[in-house]
N, C-alpha and C. Protein backbone atom coordinates (compact mmCIF):
# COMPACT_ATOMS: atom_id res chain seq x y z
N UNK A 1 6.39 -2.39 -25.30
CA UNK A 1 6.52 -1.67 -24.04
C UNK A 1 5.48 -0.55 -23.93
N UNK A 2 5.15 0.33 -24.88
CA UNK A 2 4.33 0.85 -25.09
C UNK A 2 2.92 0.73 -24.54
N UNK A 3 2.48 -0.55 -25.20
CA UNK A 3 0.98 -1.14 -24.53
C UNK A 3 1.14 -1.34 -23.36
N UNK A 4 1.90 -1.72 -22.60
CA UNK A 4 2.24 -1.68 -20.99
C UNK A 4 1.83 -0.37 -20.70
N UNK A 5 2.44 0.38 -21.00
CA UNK A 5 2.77 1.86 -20.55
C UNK A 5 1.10 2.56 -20.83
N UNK A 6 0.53 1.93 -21.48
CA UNK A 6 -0.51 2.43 -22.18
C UNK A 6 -1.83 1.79 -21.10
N UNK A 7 -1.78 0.47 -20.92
CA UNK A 7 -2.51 -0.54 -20.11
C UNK A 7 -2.15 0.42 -18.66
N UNK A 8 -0.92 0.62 -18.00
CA UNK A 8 -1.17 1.29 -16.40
C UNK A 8 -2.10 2.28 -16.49
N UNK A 9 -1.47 3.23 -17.43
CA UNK A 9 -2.06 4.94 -17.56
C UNK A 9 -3.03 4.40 -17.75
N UNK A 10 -3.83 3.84 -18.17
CA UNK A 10 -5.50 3.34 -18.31
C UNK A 10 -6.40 3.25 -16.95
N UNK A 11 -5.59 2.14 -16.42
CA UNK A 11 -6.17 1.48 -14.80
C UNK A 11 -5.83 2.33 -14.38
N UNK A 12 -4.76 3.36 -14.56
CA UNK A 12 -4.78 4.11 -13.17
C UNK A 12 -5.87 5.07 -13.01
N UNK A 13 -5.88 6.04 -14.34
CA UNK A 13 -7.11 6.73 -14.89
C UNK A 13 -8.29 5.74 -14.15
N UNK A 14 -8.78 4.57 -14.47
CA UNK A 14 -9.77 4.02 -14.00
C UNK A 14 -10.06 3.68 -12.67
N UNK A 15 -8.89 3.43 -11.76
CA UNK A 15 -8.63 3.49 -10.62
C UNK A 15 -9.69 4.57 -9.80
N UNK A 16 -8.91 5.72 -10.29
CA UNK A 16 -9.44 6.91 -9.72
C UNK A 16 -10.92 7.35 -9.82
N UNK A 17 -11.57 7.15 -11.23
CA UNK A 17 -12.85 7.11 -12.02
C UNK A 17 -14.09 5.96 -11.07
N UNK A 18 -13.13 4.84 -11.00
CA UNK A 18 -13.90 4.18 -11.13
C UNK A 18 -13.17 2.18 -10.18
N UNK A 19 -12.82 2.70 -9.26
CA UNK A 19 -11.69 1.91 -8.24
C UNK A 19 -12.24 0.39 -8.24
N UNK A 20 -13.32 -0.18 -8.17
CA UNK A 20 -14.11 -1.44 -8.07
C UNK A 20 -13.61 -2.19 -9.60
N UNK A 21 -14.67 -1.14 -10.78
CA UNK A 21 -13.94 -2.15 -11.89
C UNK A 21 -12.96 -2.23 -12.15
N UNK A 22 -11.96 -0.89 -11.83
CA UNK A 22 -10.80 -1.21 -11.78
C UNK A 22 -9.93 -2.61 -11.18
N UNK A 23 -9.93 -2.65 -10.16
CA UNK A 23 -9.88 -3.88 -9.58
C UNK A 23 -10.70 -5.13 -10.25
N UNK A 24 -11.68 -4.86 -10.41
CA UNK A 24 -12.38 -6.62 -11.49
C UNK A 24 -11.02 -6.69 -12.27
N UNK A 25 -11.19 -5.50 -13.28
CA UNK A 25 -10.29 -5.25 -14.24
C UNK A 25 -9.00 -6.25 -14.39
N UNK A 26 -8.44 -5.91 -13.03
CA UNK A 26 -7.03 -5.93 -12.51
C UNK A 26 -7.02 -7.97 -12.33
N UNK A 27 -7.73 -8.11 -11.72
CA UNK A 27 -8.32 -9.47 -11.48
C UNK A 27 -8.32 -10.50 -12.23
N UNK A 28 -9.20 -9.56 -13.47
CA UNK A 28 -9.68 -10.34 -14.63
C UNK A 28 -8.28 -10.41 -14.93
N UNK A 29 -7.56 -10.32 -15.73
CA UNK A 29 -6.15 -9.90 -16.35
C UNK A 29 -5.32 -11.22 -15.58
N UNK A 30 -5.41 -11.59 -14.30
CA UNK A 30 -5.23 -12.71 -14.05
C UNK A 30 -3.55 -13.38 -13.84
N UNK A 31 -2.75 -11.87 -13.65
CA UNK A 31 -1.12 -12.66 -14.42
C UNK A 31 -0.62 -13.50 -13.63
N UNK A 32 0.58 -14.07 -13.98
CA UNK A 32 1.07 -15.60 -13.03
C UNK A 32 1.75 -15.07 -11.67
N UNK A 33 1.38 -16.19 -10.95
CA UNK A 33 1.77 -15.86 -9.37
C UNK A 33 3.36 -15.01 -9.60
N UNK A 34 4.14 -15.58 -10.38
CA UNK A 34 5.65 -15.26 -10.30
C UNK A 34 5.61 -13.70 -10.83
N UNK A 35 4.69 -13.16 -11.59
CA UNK A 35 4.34 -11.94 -11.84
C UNK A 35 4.21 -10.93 -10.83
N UNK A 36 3.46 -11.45 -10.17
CA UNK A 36 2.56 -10.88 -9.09
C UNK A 36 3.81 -10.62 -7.96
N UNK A 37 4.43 -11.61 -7.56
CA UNK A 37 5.69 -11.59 -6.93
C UNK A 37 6.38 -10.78 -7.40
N UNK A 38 7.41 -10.77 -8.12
CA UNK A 38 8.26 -9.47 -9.30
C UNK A 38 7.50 -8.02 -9.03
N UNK A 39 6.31 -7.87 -9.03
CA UNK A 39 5.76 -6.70 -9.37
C UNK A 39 5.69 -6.72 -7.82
N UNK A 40 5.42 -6.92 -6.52
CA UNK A 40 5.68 -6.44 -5.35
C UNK A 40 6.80 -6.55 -4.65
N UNK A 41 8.32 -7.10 -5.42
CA UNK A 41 9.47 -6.52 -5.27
C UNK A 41 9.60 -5.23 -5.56
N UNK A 42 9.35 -5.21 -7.14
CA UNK A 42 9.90 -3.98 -7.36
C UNK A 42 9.00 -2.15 -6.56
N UNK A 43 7.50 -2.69 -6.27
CA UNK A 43 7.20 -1.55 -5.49
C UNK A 43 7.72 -1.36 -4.15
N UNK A 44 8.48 -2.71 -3.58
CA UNK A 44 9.23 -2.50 -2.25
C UNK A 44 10.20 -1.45 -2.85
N UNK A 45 11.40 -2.00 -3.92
CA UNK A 45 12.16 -1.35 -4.12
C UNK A 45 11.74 0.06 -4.54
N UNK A 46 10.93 0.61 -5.22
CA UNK A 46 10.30 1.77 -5.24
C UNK A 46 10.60 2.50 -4.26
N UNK A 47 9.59 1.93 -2.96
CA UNK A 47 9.41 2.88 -2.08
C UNK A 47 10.20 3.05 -1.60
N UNK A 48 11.55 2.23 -1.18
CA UNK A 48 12.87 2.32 -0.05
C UNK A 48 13.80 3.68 -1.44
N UNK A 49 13.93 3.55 -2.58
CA UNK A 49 14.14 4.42 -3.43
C UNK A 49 13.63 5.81 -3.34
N UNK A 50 12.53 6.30 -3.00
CA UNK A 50 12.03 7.21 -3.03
C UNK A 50 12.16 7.78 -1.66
N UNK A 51 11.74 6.96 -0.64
CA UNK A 51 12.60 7.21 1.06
C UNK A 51 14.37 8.06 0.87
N UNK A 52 15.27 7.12 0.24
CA UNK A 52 15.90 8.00 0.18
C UNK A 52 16.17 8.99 -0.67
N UNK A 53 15.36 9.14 -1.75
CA UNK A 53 15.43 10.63 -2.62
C UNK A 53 15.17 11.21 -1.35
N UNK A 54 13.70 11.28 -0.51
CA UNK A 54 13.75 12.03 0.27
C UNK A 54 14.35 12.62 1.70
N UNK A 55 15.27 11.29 1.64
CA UNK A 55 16.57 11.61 2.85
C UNK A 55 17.66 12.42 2.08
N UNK A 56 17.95 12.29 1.48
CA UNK A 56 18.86 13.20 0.50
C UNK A 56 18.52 14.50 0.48
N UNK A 57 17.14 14.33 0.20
CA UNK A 57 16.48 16.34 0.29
C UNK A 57 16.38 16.87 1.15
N UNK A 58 16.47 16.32 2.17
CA UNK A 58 15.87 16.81 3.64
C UNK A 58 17.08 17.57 4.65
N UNK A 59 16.77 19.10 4.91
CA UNK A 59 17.69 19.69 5.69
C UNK A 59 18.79 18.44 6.43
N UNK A 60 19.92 19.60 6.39
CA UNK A 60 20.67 19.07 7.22
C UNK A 60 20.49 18.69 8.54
N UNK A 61 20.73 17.21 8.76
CA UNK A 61 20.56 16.73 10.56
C UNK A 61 19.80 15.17 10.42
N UNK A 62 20.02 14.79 11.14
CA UNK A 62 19.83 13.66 11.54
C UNK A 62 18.26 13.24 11.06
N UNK A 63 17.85 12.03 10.03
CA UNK A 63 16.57 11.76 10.44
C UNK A 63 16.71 11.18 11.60
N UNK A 64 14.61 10.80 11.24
CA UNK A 64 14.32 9.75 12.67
C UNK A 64 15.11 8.61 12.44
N UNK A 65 15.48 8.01 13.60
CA UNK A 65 15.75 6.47 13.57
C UNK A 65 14.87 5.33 12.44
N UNK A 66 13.93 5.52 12.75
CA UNK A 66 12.53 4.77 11.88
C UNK A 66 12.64 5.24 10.11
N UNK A 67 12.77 6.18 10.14
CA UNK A 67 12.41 6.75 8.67
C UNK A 67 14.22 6.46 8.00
N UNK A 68 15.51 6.05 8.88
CA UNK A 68 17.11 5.42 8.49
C UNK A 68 16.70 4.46 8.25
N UNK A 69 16.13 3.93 9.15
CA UNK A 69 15.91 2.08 8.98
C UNK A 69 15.41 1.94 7.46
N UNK A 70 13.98 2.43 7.40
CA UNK A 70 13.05 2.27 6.00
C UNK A 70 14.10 2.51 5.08
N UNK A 71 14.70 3.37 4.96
CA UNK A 71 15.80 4.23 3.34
C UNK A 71 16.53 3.09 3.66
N UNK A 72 17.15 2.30 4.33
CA UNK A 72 18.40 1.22 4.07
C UNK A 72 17.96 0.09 3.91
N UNK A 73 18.11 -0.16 2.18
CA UNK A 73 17.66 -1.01 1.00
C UNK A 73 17.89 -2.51 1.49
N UNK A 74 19.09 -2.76 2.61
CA UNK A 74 18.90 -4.28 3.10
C UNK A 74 17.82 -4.28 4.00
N UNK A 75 17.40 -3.57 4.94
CA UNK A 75 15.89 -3.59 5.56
C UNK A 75 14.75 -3.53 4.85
N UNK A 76 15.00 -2.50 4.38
CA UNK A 76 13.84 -1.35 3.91
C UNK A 76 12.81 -2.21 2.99
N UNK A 77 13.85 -2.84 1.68
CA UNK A 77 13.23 -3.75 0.98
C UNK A 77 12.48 -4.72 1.28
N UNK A 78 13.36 -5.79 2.07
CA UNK A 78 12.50 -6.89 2.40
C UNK A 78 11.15 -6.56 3.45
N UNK A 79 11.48 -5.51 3.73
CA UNK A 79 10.53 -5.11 5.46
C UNK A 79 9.37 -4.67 4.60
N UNK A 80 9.02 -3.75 3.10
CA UNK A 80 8.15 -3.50 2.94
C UNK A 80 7.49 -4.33 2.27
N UNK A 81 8.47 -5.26 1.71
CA UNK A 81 8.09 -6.75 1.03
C UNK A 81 7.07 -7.27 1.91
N UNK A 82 7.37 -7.85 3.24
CA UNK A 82 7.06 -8.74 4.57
C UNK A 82 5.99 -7.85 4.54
N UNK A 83 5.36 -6.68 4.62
CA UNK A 83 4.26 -5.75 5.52
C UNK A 83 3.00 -5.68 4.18
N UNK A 84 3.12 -5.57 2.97
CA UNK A 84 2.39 -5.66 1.86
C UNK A 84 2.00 -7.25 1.86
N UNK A 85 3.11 -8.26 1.89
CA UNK A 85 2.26 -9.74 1.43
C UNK A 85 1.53 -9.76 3.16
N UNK A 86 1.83 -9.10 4.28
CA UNK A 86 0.96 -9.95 5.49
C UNK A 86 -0.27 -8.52 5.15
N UNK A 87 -0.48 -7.67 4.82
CA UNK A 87 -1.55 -7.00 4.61
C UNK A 87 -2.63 -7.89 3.58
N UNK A 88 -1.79 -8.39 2.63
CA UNK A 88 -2.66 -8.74 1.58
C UNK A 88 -3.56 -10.62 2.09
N UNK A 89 -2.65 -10.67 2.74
CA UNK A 89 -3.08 -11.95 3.65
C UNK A 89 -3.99 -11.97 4.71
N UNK A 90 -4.03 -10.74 5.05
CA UNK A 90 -4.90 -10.31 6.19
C UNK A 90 -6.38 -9.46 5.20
N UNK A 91 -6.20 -9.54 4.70
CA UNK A 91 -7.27 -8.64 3.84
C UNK A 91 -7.95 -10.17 3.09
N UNK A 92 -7.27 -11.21 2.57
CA UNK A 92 -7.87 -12.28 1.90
C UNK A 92 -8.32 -13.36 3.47
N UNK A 93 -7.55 -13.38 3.65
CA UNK A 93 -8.12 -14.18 5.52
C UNK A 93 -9.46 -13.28 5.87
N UNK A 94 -9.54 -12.18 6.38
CA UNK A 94 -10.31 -11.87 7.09
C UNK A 94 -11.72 -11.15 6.42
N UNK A 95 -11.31 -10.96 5.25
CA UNK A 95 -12.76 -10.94 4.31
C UNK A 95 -13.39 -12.36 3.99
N UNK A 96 -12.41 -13.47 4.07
CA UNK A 96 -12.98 -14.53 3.83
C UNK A 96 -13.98 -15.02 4.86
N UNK A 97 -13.07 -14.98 6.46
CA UNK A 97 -13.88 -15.32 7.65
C UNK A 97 -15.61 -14.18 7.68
N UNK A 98 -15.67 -13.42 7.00
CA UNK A 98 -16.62 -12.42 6.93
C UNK A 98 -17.70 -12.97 5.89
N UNK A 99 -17.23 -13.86 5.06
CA UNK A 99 -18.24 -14.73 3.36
C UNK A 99 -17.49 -14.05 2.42
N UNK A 100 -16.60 -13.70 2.42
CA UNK A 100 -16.14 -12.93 1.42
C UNK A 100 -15.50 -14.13 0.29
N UNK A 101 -15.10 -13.82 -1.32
CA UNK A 101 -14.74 -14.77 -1.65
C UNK A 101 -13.31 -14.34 -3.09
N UNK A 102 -12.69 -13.49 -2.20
CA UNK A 102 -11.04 -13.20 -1.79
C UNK A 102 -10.14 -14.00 -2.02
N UNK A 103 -9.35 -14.03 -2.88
CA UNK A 103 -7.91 -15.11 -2.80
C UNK A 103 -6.74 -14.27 -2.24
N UNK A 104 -5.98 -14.84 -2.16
CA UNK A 104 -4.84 -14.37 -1.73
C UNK A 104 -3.91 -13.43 -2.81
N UNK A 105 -3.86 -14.45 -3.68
CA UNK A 105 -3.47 -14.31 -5.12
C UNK A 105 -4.08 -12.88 -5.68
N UNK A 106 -5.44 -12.67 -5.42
CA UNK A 106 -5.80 -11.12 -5.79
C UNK A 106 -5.92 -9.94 -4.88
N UNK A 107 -5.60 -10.41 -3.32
CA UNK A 107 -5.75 -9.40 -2.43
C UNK A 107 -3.97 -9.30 -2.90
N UNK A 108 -3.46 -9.80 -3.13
CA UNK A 108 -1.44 -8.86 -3.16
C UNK A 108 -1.93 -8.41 -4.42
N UNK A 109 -2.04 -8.68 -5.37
CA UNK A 109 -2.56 -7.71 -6.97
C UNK A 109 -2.70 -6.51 -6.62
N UNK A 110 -3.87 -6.55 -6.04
CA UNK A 110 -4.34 -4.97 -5.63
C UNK A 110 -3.59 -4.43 -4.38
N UNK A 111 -3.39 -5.09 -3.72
CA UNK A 111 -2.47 -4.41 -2.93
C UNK A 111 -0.71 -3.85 -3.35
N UNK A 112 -0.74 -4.55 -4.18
CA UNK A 112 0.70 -3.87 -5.16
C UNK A 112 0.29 -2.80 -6.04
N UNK A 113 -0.76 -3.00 -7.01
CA UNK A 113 -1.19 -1.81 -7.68
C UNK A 113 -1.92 -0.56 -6.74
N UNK A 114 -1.97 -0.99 -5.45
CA UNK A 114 -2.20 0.43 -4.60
C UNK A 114 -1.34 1.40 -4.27
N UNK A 115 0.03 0.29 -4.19
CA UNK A 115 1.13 0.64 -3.46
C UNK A 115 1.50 1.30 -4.65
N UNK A 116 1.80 0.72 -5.89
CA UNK A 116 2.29 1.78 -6.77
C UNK A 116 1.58 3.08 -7.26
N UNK A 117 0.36 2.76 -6.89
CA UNK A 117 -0.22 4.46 -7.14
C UNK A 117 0.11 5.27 -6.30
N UNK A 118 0.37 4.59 -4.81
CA UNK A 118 0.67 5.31 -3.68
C UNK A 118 1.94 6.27 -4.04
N UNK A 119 2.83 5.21 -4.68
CA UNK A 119 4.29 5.71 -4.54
C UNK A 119 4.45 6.94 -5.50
N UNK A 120 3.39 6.77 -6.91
CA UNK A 120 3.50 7.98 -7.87
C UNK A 120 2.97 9.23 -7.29
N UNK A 121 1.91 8.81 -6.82
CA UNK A 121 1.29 10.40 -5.77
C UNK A 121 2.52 11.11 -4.53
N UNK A 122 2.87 9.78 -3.85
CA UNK A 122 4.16 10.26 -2.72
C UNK A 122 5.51 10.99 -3.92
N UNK A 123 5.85 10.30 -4.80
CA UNK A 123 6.73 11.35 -5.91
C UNK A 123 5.90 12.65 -6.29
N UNK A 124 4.93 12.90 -6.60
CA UNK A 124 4.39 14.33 -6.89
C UNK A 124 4.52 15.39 -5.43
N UNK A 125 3.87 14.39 -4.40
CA UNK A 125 3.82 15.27 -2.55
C UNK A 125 5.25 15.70 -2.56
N UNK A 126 6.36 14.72 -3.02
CA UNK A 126 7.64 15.26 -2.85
C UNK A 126 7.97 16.26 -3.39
N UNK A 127 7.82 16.48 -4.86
CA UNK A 127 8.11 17.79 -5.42
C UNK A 127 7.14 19.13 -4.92
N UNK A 128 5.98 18.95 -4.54
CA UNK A 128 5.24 20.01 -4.12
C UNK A 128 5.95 20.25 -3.10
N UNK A 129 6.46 19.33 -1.78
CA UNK A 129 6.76 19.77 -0.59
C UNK A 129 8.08 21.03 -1.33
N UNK A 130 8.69 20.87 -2.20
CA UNK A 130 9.86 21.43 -2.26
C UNK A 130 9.41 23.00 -2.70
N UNK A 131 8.51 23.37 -3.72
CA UNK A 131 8.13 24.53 -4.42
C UNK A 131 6.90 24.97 -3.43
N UNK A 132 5.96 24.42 -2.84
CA UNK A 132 4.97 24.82 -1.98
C UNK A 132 4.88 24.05 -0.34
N UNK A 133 5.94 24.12 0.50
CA UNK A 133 5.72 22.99 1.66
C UNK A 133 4.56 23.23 1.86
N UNK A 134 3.89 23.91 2.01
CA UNK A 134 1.92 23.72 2.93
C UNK A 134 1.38 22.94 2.53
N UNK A 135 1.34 23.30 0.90
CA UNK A 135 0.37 22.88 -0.05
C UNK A 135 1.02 21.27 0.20
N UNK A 136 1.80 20.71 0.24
CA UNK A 136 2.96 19.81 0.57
C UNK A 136 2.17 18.26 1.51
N UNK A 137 1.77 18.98 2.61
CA UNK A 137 1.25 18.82 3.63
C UNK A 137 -0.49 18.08 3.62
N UNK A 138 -0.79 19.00 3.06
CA UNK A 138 -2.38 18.93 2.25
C UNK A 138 -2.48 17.58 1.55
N UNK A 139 -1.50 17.76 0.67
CA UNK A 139 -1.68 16.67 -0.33
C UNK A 139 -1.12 15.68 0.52
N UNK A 140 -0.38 14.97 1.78
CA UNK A 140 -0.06 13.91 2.76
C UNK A 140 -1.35 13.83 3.07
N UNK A 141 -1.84 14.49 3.21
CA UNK A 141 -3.42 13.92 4.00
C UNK A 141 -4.18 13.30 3.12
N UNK A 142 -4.23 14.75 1.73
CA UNK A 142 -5.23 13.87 0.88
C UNK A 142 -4.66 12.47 0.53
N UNK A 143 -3.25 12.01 0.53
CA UNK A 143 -3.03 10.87 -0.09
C UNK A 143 -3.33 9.69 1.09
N UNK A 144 -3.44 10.06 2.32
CA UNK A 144 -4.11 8.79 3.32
C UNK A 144 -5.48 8.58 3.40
N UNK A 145 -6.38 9.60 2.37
CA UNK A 145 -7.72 9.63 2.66
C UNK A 145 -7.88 9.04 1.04
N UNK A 146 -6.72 9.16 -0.09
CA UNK A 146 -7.34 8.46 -0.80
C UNK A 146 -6.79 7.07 -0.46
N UNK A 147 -5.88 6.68 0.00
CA UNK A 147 -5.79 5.23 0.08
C UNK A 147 -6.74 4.64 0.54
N UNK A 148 -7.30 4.85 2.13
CA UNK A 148 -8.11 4.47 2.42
C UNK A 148 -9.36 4.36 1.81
N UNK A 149 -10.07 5.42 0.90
CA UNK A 149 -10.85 5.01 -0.17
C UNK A 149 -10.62 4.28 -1.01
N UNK A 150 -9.85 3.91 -1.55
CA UNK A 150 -9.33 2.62 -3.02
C UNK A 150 -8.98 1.28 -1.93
N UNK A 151 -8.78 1.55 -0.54
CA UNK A 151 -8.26 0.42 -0.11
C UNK A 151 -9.35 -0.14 0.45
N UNK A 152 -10.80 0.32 0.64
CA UNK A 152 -12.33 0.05 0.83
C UNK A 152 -12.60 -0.45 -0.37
N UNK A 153 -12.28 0.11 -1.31
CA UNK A 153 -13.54 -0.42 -2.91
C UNK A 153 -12.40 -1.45 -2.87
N UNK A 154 -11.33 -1.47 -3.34
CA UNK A 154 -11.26 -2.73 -3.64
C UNK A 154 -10.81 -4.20 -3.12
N UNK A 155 -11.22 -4.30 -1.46
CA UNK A 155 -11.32 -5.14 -0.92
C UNK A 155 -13.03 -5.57 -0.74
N UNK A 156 -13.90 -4.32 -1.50
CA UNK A 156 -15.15 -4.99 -1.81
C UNK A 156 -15.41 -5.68 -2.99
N UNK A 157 -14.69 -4.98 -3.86
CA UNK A 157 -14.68 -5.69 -5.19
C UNK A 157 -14.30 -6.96 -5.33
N UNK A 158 -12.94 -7.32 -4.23
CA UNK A 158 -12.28 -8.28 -4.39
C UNK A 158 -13.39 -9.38 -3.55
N UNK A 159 -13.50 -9.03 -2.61
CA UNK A 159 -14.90 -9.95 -1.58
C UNK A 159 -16.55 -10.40 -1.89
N UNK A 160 -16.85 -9.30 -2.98
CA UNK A 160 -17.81 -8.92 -3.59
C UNK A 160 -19.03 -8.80 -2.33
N UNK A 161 -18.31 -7.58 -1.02
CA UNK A 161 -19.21 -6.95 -0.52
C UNK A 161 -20.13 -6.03 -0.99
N UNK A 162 -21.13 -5.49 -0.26
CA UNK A 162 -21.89 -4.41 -0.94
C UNK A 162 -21.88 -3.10 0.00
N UNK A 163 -21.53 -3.17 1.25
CA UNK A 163 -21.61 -2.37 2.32
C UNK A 163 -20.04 -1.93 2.68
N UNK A 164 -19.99 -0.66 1.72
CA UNK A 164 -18.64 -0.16 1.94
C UNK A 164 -18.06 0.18 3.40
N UNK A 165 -19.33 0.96 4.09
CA UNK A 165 -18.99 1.45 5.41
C UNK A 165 -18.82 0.03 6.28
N UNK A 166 -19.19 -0.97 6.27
CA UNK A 166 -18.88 -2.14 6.71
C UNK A 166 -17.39 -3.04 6.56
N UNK A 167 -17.05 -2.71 5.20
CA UNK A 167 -15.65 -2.94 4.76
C UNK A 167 -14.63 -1.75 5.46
N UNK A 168 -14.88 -0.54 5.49
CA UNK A 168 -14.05 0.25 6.56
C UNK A 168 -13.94 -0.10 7.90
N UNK A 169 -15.44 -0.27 8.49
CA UNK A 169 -15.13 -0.59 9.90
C UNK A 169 -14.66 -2.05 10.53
N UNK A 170 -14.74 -2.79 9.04
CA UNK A 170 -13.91 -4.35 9.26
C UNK A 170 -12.14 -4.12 9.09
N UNK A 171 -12.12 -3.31 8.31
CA UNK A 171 -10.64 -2.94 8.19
C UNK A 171 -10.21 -2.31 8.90
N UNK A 172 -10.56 -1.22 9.49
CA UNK A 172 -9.96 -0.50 10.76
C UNK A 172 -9.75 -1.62 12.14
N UNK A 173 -10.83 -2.28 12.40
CA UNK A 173 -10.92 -3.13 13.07
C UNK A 173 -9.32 -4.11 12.98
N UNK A 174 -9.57 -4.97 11.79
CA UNK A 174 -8.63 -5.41 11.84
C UNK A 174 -7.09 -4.86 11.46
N UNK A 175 -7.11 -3.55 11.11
CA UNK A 175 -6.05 -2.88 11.58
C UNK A 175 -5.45 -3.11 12.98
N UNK A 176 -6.15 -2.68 13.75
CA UNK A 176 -6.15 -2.67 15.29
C UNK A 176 -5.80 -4.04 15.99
N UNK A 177 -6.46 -5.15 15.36
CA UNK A 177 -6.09 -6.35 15.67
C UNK A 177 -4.88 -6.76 15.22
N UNK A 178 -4.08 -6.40 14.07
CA UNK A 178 -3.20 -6.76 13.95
C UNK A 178 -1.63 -6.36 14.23
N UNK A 179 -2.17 -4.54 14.70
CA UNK A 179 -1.34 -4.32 15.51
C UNK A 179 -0.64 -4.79 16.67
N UNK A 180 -1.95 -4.83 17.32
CA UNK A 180 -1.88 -5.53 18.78
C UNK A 180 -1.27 -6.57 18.88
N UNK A 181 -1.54 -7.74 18.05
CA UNK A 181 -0.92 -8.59 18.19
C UNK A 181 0.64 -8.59 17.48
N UNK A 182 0.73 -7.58 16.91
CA UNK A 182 2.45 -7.52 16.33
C UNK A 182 3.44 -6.73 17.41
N UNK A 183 2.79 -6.23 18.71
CA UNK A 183 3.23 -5.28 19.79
C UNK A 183 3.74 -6.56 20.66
N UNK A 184 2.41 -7.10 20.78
CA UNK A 184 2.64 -8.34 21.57
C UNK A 184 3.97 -8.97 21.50
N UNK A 185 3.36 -9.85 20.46
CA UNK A 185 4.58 -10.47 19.65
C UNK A 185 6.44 -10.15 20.11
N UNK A 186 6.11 -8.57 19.50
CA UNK A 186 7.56 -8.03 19.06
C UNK A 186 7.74 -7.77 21.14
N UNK A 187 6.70 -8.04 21.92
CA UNK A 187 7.30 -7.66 23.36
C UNK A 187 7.49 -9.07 24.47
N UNK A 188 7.43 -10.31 23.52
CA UNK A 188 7.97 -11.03 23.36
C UNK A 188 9.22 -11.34 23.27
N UNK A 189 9.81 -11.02 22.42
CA UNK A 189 10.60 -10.61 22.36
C UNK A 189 11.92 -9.69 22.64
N UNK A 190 11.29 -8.55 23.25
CA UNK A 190 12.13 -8.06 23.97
C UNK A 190 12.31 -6.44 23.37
N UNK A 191 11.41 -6.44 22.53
CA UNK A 191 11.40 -5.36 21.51
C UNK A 191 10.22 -4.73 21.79
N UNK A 192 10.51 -3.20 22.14
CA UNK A 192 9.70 -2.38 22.44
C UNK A 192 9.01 -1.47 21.52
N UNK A 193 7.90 -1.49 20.54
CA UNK A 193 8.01 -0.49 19.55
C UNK A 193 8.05 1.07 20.06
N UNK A 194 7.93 2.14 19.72
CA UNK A 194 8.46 3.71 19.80
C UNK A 194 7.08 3.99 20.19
N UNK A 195 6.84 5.17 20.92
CA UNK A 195 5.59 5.44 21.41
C UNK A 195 5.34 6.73 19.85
């Protein structure tokens, strides 16, 4: 258990150092699909876990509607399950349509090992919010400005682009596209998302 424990603290260290080989890294290592699966359950379950540590902490009163839904583990789970494998699908699809040469199989890898770095940094933002709220605040930002940096390198790494600013403005892009069409969709339906 140890060498596990020893192998994250490594990549993550390297992550940060050094986010591309990290990802080869991550790649190379190669574990079985059913792995890969297991390990983006349990960061669903993570995050709906940590949602409600932080409904628990949070003054008295009502959350948002949106932020009840996420904390309740029969949604919450599968919903962040569903939004990580269609990210990671949309990241191996649409780097591919670009020459990219992306599997599916390694765009959820890294997209699970993002999510769990995500979630250890969102556990630290939580305790700061409590002893420093500003400082609290700061670190929410810095943690969307580093995702978005690790979530550039290593959809180049994984594509083996060379033009990072090109991999941002393909991803924002298809951010946008895939919104749109999930608005659509859901107004189809009959379902209005929240302004």
């Amino acid at each position: 258990m140890s060498g596990l424990v020893d192998l994250l603290g490594d990549l993550a260290r390297q992550t940060f150092r050094d986010p591309q080989g990290a990802a080869r890294r991550l790649i190379a290592i190669d574990p079985p699909m059913e792995a890969r699966w297991l390990a983006l359950l349990l960061v669903g379950v993570l995050a709906v876990l940590e949602t409600r540590l932080a409904l628990l902490a949070m003054p008295v009163g009502d959350p948002s509607p949106v932020f009840a839904v996420v904390a309740d583990p029969w949604i919450g789970v599968p919903a962040q399950i569903l939004s990580l494998a269609l990210v990671a699908m949309a990241i191996a699809g649409i780097g591919r349509m670009f020459g990219g040469a992306g599997r599916f199989a390694d765009a959820l890898l890294l997209v699970v090992w993002l999510e769990f770095l995500l979630t250890l940094v969102q556990a630290v933002q939580m305790v700061v919010m409590f002893v420093m709220p500003p400082l609290g605040t700061l670190l929410a930002l810095a943690a969307i400005g580093l995702f978005l940096w690790l979530m550039v390198q290593f959809i180049a790494a994984l594509h083996g682009f060379h033009s990072r600013f090109k991999v941002f403005v393909g991803m924002v892009a298809g951010f946008i596209l895939i919104v749109t069409a999930m608005a659509m969709l859901l107004a189809v339906f009959g379902i209005v998302a929240p302004v």
